[in-house]
C-alpha atoms as a PDB file:
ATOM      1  CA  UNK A   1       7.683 -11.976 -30.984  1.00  0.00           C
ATOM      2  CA  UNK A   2       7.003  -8.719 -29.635  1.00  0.00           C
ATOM      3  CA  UNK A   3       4.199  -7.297 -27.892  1.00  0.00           C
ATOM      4  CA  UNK A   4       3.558  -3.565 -29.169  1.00  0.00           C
ATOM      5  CA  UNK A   5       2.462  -0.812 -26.208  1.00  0.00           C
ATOM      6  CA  UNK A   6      -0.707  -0.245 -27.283  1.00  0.00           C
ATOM      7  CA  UNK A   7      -1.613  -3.942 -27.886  1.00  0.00           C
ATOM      8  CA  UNK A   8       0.079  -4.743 -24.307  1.00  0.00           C
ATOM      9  CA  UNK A   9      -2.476  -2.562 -22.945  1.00  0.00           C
ATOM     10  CA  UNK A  10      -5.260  -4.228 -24.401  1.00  0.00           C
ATOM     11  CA  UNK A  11      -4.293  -7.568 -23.141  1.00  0.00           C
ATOM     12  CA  UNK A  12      -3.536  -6.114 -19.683  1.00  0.00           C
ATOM     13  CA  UNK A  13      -7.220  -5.004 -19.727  1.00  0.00           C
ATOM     14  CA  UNK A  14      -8.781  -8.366 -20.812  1.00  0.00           C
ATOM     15  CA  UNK A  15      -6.103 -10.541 -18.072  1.00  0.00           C
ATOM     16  CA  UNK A  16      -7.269  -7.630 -15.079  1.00  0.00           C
ATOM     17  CA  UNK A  17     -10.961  -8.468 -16.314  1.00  0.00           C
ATOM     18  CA  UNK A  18     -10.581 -12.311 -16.189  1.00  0.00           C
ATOM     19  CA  UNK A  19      -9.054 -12.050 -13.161  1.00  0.00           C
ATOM     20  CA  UNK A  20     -11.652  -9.962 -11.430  1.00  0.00           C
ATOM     21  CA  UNK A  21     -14.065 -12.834 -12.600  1.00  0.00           C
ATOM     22  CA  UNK A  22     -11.785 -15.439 -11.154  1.00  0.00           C
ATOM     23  CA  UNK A  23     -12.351 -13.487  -7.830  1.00  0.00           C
ATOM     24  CA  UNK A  24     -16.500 -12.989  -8.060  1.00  0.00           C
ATOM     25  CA  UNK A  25     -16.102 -16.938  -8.888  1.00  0.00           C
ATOM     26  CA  UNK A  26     -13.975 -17.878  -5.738  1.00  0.00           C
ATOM     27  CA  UNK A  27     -16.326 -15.660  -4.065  1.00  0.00           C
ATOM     28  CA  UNK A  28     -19.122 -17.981  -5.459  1.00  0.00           C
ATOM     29  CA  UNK A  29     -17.633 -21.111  -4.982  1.00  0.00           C
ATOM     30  CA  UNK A  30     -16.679 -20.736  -1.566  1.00  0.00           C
ATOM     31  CA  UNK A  31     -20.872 -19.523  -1.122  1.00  0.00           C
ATOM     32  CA  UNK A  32     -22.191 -22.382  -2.269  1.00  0.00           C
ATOM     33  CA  UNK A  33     -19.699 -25.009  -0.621  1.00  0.00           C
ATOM     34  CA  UNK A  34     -21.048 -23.505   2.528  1.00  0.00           C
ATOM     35  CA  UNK A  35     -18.036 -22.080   3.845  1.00  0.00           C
ATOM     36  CA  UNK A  36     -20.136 -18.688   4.752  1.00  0.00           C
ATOM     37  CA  UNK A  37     -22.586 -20.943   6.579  1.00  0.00           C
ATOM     38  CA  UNK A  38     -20.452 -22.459   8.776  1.00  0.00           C
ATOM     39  CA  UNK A  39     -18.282 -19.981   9.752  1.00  0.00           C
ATOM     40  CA  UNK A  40     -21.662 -17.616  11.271  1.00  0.00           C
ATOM     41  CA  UNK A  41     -23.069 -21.399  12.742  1.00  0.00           C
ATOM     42  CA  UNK A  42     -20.108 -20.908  15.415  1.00  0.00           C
ATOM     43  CA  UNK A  43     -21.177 -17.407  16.087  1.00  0.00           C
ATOM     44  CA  UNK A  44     -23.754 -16.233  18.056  1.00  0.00           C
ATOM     45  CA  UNK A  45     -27.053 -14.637  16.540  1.00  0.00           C
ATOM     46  CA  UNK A  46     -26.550 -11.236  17.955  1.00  0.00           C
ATOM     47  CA  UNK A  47     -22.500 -10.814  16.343  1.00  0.00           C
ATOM     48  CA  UNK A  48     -24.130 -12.797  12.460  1.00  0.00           C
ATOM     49  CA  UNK A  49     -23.381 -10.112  11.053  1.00  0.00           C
ATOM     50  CA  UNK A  50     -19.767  -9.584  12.295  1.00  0.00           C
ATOM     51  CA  UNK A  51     -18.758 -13.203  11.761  1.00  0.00           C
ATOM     52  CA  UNK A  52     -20.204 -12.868   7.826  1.00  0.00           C
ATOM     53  CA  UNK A  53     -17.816 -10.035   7.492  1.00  0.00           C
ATOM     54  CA  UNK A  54     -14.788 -12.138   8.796  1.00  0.00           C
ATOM     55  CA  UNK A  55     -15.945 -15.249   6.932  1.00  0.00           C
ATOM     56  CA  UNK A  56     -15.710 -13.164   3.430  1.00  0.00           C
ATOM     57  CA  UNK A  57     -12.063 -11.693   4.540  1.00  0.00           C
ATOM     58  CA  UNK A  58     -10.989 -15.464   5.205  1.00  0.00           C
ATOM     59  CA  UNK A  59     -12.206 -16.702   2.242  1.00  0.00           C
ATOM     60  CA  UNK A  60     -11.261 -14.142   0.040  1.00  0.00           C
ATOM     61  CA  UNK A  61      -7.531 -14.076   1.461  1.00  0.00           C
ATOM     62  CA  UNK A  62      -5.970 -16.170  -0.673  1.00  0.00           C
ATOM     63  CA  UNK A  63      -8.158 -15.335  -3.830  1.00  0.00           C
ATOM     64  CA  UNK A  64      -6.294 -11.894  -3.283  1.00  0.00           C
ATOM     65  CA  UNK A  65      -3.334 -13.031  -3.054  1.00  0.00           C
ATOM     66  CA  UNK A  66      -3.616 -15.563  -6.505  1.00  0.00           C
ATOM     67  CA  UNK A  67      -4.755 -12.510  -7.900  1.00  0.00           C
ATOM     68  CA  UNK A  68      -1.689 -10.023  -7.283  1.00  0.00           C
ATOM     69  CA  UNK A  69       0.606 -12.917  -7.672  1.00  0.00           C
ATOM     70  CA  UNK A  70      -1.110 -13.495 -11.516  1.00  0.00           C
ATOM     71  CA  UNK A  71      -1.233 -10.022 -11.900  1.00  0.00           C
ATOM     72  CA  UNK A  72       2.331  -9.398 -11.660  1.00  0.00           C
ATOM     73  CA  UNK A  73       3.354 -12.205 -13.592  1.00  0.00           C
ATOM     74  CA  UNK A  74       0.842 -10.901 -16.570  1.00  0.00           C
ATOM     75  CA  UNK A  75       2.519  -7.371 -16.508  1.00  0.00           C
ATOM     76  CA  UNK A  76       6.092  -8.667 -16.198  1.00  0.00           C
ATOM     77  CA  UNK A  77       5.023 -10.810 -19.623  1.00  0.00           C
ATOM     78  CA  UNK A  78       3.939  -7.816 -21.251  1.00  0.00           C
ATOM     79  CA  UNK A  79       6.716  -5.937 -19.922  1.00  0.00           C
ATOM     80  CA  UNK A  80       4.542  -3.246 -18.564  1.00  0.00           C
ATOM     81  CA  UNK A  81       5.893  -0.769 -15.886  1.00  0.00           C
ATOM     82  CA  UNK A  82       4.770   1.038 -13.474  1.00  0.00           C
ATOM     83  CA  UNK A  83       4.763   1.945  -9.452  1.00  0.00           C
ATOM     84  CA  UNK A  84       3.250  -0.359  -7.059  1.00  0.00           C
ATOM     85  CA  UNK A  85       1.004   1.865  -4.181  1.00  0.00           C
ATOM     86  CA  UNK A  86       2.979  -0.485  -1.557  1.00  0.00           C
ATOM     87  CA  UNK A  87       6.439   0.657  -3.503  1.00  0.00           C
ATOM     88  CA  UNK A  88       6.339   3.855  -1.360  1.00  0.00           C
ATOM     89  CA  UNK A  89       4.062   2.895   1.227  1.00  0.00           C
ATOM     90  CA  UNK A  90       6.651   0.926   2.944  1.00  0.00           C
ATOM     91  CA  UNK A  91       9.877   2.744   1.743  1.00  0.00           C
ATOM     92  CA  UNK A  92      12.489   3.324   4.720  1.00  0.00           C
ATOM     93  CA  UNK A  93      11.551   6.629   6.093  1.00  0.00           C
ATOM     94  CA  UNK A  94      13.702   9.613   5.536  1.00  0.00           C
ATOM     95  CA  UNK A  95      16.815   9.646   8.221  1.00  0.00           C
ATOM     96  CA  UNK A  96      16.324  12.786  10.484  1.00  0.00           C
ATOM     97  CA  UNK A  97      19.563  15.166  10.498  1.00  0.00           C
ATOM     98  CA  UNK A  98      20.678  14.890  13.922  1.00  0.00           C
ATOM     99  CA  UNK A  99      23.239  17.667  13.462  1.00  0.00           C
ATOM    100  CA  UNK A 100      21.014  20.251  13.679  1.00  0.00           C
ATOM    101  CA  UNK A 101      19.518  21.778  16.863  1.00  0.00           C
ATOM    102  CA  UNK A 102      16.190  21.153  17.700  1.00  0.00           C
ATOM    103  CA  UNK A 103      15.738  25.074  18.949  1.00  0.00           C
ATOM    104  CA  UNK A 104      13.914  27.049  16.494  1.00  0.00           C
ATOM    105  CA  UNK A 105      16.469  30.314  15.463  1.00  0.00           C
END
């Protein structure tokens, strides 16, 4: 069975959309088990604020990373292509021509 273009859109949409509510649920979950809670209990009251902000990065870590890896696999299913922003981000630098003079002429 093949997937047409158009229709492989489509479903990329909807997966990307149930996947960003898999994330606001994590987020959720992780709320109301208390993680938030007792991650600022071990800070003190003047750096709350600080230690919230860290507690959300922890917790969200690996929601991020369930996400990307499911979002990969979902495009590679529906055989769409495309350029990752971390493609060229970490590409090997150009090599410098050390043949030529550093002088200007």
């Amino acid at each position: 069975m093949s997937i047409k273009p158009h229709h492989a859109k489509i479903l990329h949409h909807i997966a990307s959309g149930v996947l960003f509510g898999f994330l606001i649920l994590w987020f959720y979950a992780g709320r109301s088990l208390g993680f938030l809670d007792w991650f600022v209990s071990y800070s003190p009251e003047s750096h709350a604020g600080a230690a919230l902000m860290l507690a959300i990065m922890l917790m969200m870590t690996p929601a991020f990373f369930i996400w990307k890896l499911a979002n990969r696999f979902i495009e590679r299913t529906l055989k769409i292509t495309g350029r990752y922003y971390e493609e060229g981000a970490f590409a090997d630098a150009p090599k410098k021509d050390d043949t030529k003079p550093n002088s200007p002429s």
